[in-house]
Protein backbone atom coordinates (compact mmCIF):
# COMPACT_ATOMS: atom_id res chain seq x y z
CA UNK A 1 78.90 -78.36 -60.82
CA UNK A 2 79.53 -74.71 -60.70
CA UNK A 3 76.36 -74.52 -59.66
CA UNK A 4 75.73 -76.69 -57.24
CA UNK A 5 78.50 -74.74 -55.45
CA UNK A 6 77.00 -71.49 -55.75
CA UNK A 7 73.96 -72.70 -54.71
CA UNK A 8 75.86 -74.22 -51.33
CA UNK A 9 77.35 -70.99 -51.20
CA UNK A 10 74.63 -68.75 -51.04
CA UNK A 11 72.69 -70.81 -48.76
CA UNK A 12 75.93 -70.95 -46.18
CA UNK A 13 76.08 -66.82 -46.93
CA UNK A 14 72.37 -66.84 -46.00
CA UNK A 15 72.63 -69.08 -42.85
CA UNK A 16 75.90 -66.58 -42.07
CA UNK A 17 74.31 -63.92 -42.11
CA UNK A 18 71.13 -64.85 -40.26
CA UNK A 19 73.50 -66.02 -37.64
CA UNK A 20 75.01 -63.11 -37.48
CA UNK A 21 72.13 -60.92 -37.19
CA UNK A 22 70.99 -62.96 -34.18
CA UNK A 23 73.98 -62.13 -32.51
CA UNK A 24 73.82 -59.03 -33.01
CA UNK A 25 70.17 -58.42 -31.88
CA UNK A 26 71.24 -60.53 -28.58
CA UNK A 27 74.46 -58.92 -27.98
CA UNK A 28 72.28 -55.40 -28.36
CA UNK A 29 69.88 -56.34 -25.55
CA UNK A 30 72.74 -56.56 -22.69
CA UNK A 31 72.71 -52.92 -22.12
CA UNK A 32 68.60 -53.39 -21.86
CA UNK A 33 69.12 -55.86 -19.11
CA UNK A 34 72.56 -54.58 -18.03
CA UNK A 35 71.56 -50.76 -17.20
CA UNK A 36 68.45 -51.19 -14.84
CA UNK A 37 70.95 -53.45 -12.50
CA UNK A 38 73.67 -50.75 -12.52
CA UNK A 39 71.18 -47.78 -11.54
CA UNK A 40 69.81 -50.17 -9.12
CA UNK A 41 73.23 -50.21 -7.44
CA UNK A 42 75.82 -52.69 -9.01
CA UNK A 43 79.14 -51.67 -10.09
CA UNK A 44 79.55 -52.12 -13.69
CA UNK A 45 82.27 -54.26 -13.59
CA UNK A 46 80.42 -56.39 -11.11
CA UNK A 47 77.91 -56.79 -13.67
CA UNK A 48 80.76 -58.03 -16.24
CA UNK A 49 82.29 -60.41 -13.83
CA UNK A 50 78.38 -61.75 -13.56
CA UNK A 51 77.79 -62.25 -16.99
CA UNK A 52 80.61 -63.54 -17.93
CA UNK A 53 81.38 -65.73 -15.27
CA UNK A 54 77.46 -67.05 -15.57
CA UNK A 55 78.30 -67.79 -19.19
CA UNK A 56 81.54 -69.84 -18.03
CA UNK A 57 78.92 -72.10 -15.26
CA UNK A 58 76.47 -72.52 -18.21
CA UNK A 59 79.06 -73.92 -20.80
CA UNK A 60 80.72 -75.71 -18.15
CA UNK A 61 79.45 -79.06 -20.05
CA UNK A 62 80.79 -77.62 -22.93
CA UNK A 63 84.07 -77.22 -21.96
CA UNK A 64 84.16 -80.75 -21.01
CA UNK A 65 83.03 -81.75 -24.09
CA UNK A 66 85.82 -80.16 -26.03
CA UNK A 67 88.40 -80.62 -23.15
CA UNK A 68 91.11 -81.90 -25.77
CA UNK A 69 91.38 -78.20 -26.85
CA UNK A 70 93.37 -77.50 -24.15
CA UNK A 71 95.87 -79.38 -25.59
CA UNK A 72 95.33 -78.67 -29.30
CA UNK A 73 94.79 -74.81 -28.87
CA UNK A 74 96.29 -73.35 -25.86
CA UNK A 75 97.38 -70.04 -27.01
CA UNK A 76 93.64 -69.65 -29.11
CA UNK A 77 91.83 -70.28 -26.23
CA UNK A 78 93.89 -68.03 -24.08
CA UNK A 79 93.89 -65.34 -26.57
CA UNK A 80 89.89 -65.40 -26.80
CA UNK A 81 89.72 -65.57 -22.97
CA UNK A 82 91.90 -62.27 -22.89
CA UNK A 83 91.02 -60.22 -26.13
CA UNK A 84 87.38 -61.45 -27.06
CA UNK A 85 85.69 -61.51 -23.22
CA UNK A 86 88.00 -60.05 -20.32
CA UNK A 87 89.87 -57.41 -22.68
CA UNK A 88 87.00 -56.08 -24.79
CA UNK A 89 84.53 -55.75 -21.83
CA UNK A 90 87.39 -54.63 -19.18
CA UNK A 91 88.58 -51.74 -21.80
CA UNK A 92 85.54 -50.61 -22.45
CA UNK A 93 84.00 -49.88 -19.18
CA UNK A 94 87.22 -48.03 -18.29
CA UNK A 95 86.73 -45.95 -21.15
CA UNK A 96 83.57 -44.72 -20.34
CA UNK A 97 84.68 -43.95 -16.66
CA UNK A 98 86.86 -41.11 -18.67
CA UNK A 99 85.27 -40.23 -21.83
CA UNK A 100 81.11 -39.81 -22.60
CA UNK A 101 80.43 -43.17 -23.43
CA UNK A 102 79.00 -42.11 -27.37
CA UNK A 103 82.30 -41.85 -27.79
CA UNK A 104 83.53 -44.59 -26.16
CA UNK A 105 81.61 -46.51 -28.44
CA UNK A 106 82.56 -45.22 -31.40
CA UNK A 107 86.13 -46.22 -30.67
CA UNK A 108 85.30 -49.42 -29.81
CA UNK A 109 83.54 -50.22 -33.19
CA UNK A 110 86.22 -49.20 -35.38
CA UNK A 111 87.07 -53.06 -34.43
CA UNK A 112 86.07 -54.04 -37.97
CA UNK A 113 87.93 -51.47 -39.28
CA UNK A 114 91.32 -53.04 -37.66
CA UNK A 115 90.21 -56.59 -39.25
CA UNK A 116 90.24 -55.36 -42.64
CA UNK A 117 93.55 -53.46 -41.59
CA UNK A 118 94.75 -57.22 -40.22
CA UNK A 119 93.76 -58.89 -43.66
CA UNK A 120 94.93 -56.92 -46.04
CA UNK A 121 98.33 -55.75 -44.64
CA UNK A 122 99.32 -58.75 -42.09
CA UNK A 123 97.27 -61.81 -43.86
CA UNK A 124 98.21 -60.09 -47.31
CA UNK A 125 94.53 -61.15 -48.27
CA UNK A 126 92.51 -59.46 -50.46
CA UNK A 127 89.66 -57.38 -49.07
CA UNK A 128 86.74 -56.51 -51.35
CA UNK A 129 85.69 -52.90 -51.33
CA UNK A 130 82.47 -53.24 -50.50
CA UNK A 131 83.45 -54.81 -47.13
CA UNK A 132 85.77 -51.45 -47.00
CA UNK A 133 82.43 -49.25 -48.10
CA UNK A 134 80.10 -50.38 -45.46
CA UNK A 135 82.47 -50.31 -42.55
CA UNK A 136 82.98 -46.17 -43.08
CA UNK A 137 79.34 -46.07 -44.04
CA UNK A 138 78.72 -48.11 -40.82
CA UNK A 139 81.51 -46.19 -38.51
CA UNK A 140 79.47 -42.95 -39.99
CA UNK A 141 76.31 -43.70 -38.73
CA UNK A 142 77.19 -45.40 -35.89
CA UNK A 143 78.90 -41.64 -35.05
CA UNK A 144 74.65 -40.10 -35.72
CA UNK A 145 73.45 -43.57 -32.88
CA UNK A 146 75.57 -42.41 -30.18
CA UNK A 147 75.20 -38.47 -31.58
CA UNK A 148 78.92 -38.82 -30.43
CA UNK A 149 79.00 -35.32 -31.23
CA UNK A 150 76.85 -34.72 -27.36
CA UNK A 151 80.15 -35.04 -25.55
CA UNK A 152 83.21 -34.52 -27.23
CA UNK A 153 85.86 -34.40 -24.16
CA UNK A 154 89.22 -35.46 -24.90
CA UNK A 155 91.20 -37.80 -22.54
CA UNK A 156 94.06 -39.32 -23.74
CA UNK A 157 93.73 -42.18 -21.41
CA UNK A 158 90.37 -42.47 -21.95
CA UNK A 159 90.85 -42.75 -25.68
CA UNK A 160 93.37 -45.32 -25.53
CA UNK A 161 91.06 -47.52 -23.37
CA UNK A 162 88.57 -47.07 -25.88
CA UNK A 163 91.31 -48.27 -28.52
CA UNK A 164 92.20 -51.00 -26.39
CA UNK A 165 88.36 -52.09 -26.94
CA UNK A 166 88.50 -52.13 -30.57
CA UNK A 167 91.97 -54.12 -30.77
CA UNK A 168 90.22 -56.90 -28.34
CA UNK A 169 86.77 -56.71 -30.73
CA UNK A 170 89.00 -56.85 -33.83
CA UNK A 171 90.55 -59.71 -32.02
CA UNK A 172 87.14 -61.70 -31.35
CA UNK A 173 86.72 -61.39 -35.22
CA UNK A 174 89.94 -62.74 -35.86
CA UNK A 175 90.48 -65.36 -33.76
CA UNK A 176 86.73 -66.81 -34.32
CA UNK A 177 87.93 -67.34 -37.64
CA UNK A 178 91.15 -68.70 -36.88
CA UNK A 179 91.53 -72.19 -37.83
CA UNK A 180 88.32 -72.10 -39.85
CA UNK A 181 90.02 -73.27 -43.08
CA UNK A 182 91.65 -76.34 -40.75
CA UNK A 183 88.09 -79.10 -42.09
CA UNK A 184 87.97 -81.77 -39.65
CA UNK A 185 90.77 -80.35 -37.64
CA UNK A 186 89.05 -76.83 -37.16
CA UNK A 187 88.61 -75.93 -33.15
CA UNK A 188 84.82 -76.18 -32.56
CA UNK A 189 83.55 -72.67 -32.14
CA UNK A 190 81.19 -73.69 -29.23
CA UNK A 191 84.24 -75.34 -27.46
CA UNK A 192 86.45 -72.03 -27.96
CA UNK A 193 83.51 -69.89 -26.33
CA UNK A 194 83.59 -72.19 -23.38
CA UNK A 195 87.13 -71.94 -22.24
CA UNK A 196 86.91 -68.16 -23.81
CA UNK A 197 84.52 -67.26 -21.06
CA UNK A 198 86.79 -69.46 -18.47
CA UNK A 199 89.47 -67.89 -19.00
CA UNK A 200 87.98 -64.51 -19.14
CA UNK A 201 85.74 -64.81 -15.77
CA UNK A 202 89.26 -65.95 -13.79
CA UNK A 203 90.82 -62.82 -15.41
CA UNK A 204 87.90 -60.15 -14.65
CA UNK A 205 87.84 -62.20 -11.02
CA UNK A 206 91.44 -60.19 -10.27
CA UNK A 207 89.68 -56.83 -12.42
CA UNK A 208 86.12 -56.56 -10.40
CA UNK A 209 86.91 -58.14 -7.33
CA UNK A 210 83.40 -59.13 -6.92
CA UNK A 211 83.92 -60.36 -3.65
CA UNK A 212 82.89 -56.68 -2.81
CA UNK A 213 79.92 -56.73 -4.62
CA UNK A 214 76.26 -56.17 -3.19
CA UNK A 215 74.62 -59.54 -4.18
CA UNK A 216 70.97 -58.26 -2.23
CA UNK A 217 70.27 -56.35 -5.83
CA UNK A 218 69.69 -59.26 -7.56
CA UNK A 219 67.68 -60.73 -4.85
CA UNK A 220 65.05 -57.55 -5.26
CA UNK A 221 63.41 -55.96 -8.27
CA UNK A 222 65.14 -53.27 -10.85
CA UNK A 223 63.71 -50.06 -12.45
CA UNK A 224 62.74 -50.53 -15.98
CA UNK A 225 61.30 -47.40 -17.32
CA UNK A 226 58.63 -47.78 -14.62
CA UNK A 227 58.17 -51.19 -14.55
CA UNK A 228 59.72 -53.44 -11.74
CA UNK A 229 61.68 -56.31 -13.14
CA UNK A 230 63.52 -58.92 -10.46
CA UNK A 231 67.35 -58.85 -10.59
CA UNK A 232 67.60 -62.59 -11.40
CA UNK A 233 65.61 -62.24 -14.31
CA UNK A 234 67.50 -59.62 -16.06
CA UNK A 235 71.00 -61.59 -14.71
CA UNK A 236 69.45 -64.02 -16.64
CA UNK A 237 69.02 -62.30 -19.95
CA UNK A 238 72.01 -60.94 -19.82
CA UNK A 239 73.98 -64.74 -19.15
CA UNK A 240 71.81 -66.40 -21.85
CA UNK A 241 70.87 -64.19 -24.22
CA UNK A 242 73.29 -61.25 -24.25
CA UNK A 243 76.20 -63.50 -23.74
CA UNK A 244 75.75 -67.64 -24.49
CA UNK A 245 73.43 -66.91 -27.16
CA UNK A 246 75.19 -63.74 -28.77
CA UNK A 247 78.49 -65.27 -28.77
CA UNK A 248 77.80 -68.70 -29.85
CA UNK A 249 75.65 -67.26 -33.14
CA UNK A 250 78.58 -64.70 -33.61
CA UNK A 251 81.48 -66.77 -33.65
CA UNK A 252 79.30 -69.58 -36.19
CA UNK A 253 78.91 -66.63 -38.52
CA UNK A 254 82.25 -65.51 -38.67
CA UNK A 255 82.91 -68.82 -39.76
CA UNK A 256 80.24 -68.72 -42.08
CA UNK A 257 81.03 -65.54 -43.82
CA UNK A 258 84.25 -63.74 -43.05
CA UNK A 259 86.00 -61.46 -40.09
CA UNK A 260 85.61 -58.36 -42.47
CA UNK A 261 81.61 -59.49 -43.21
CA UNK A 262 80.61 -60.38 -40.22
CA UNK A 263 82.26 -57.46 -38.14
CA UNK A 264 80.69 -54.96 -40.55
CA UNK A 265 77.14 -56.69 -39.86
CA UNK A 266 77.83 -56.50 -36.23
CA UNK A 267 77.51 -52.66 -36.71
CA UNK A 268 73.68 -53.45 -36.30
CA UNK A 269 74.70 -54.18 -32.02
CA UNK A 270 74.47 -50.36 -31.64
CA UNK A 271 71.56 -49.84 -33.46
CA UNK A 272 69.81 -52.85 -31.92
CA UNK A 273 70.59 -51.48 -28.17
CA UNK A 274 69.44 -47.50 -28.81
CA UNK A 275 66.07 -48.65 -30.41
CA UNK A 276 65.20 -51.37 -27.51
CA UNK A 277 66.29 -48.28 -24.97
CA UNK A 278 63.97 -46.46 -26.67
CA UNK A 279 60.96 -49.25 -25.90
CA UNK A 280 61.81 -50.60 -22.96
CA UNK A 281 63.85 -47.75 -21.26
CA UNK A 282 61.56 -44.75 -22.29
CA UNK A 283 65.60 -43.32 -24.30
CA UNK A 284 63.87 -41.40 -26.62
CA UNK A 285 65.79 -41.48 -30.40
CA UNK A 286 66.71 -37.89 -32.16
CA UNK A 287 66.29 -37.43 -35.72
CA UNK A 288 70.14 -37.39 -36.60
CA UNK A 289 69.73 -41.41 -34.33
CA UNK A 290 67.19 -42.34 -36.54
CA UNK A 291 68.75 -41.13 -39.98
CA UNK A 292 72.29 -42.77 -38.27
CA UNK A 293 70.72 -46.07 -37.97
CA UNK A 294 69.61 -45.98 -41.70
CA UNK A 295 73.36 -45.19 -42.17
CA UNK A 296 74.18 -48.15 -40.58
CA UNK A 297 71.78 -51.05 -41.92
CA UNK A 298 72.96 -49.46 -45.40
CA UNK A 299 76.74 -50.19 -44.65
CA UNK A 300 76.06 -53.83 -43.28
CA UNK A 301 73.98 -54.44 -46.54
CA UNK A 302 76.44 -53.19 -48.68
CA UNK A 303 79.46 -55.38 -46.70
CA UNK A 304 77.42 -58.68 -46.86
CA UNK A 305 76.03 -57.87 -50.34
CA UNK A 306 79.90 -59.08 -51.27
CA UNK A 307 81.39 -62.66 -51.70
CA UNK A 308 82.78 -63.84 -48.45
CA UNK A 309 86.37 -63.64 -48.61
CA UNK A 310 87.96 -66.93 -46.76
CA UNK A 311 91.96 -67.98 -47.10
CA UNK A 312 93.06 -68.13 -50.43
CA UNK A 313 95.32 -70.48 -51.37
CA UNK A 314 98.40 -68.01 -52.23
CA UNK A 315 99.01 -64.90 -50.49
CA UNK A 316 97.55 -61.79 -52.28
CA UNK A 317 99.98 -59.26 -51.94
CA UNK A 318 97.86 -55.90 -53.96
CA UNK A 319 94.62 -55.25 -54.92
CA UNK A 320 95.45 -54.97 -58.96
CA UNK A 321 93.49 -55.79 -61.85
CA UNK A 322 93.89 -59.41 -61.84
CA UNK A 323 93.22 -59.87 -58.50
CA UNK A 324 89.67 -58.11 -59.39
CA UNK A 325 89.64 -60.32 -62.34
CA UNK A 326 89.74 -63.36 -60.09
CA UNK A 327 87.36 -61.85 -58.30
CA UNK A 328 84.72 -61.28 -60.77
CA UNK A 329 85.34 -64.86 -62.25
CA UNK A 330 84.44 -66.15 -58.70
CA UNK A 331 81.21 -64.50 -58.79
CA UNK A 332 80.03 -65.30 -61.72
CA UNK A 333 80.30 -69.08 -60.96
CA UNK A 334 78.34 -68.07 -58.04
């Protein structure tokens, strides 16, 4: 029996973290699609508002679908709308308007960090070290990607933007796994996204104000790297792809594996996004990028190498030796 189990186990781990690799190859690819619209003259928020209100049309269906969620989870779908879409992408743009955006980024990913903070000292759950390992292994060579190092400037404001970004990322972790442990009662992840992006296009309506917004770029052709690519094309990319397709697969893996697992993997975004700019925008990587990224898949390996921790049953409230002994008991079933 034990086995069964750990065979079901490793195969949900497996579909996890496929899942969650997806997501983070097609959240990687918005910048791809996202830049050559921006230098072709859109605002970067008005590129936001698009995407994310062009995610909200798409899963419009959806939303219908799952309509009794309005009802059953209010305050999770309004949290996702605010902190997982509006907050994460509002914060983040305003942080690179003040600080290089390396940096900005940086800040932004020590999201993960803040969910094993959340787990261990809010949830009282225990968090297994090699989750812990990978995200400063992760954090460290995410630092050598954005060579973060380029444009040190500090700006308090523009650092606690970039904080605000990793609270709203940590928060997209957290609340995709909220309710996870609920079986047949469990908010369908798909029907969270939906009203997520709702919610989050009527808030970044009142942020971009995109009724200001020169629509003729997408009607012509954008720069990339030398190559002329039409405006709806890479609108669509970034709708589908970077956004329907990258948050669907994320949010299914976080319920596959865990917020700490899955937010470490996610590591790979930043990775993903400087080697396509280095294909398809002609952004050449530096040794210290290259050796960074190395840094990086090493960390996610080491996170997901680790059991998934889910709920457990009674509140875990310190890491001591039996709660290791537990630990090891449950993977050796495995």
């Amino acid at each position: 029996m034990s086995t069964f189990k750990g065979i079901q186990g490793d195969r949900g781990r497996s579909v996890g973290l496929t899942l969650a690799l997806v997501s983070a190859l097609a959240f990687g690819g918005s910048g791809v699609a996202a830049k050559p619209l921006i230098t072709a003259g859109l605002d970067p928020l008005h590129v936001v508002w698009l995407r994310v209100a062009g995610a909200a049309l798409v899963l419009l269906p959806v939303a219908w679908r799952h309509r009794e969620l309005l009802v059953r989870r209010p305050a999770l779908l309004a949290g996702f709308g605010l902190f997982a879409v509006a907050g994460v992408q509002a914060c983040y743009f305003a942080a690179i308007s003040r600080i290089p955006v390396g940096v900005a980024l940086l800040i932004e990913y020590l999201g993960p960090a803040l969910v094993l903070v959340w787990i261990r000292f809010v949830q009282r759950r225990h968090v297994t070290r090699a989750a812990a390992v990978g995200v400063v292994l992760a954090v460290g060579g995410l630092a050598c990607v954005v060579e973060v190092w380029a444009g040190l400037s500090f700006d308090a404001i523009g650092v606690l933007l970039g904080l605000g970004a990793a609270v709203c990322q940590a928060g997209y972790f957290i609340l995709g796994d909220h309710g996870s442990d609920s079986g047949e009662q469990a908010p369908d992840p798909l029907g969270v996204i939906a009203y997520g992006m709702l919610i989050g296009a009527l808030i970044l309506t009142v942020i971009a104000r995109p009724w200001e917004m020169d629509w003729s770029v997408l009607s012509g052709t954008a720069d990339m790297d030398g190559t002329a690519v039409s405006g709806w094309l890479l609108l669509g990319w970034v709708v589908l792809i970077a956004t329907v397709l990258a948050y669907g697969t994320g949010l299914l893996s976080v319920r596959r594996l865990s917020p700490q697992v899955a937010g470490v993997v996610a590591y790979l975004e930043a990775v993903v996004a400087t080697v396509l700019a280095w294909f398809l925008l002609g952004e050449h990587l530096s040794a210290p990028q290259i050796i960074g990224g190395a840094v990086v898949l090493i960390g996610a390996f080491i996170a997901q190498s680790a059991t998934p921790v889910k709920a457990a049953p009674e509140p875990v409230a310190s890491g001591g030796p039996q709660d290791e002994t537990a630990l090891s008991v449950s993977r050796a079933e495995a």
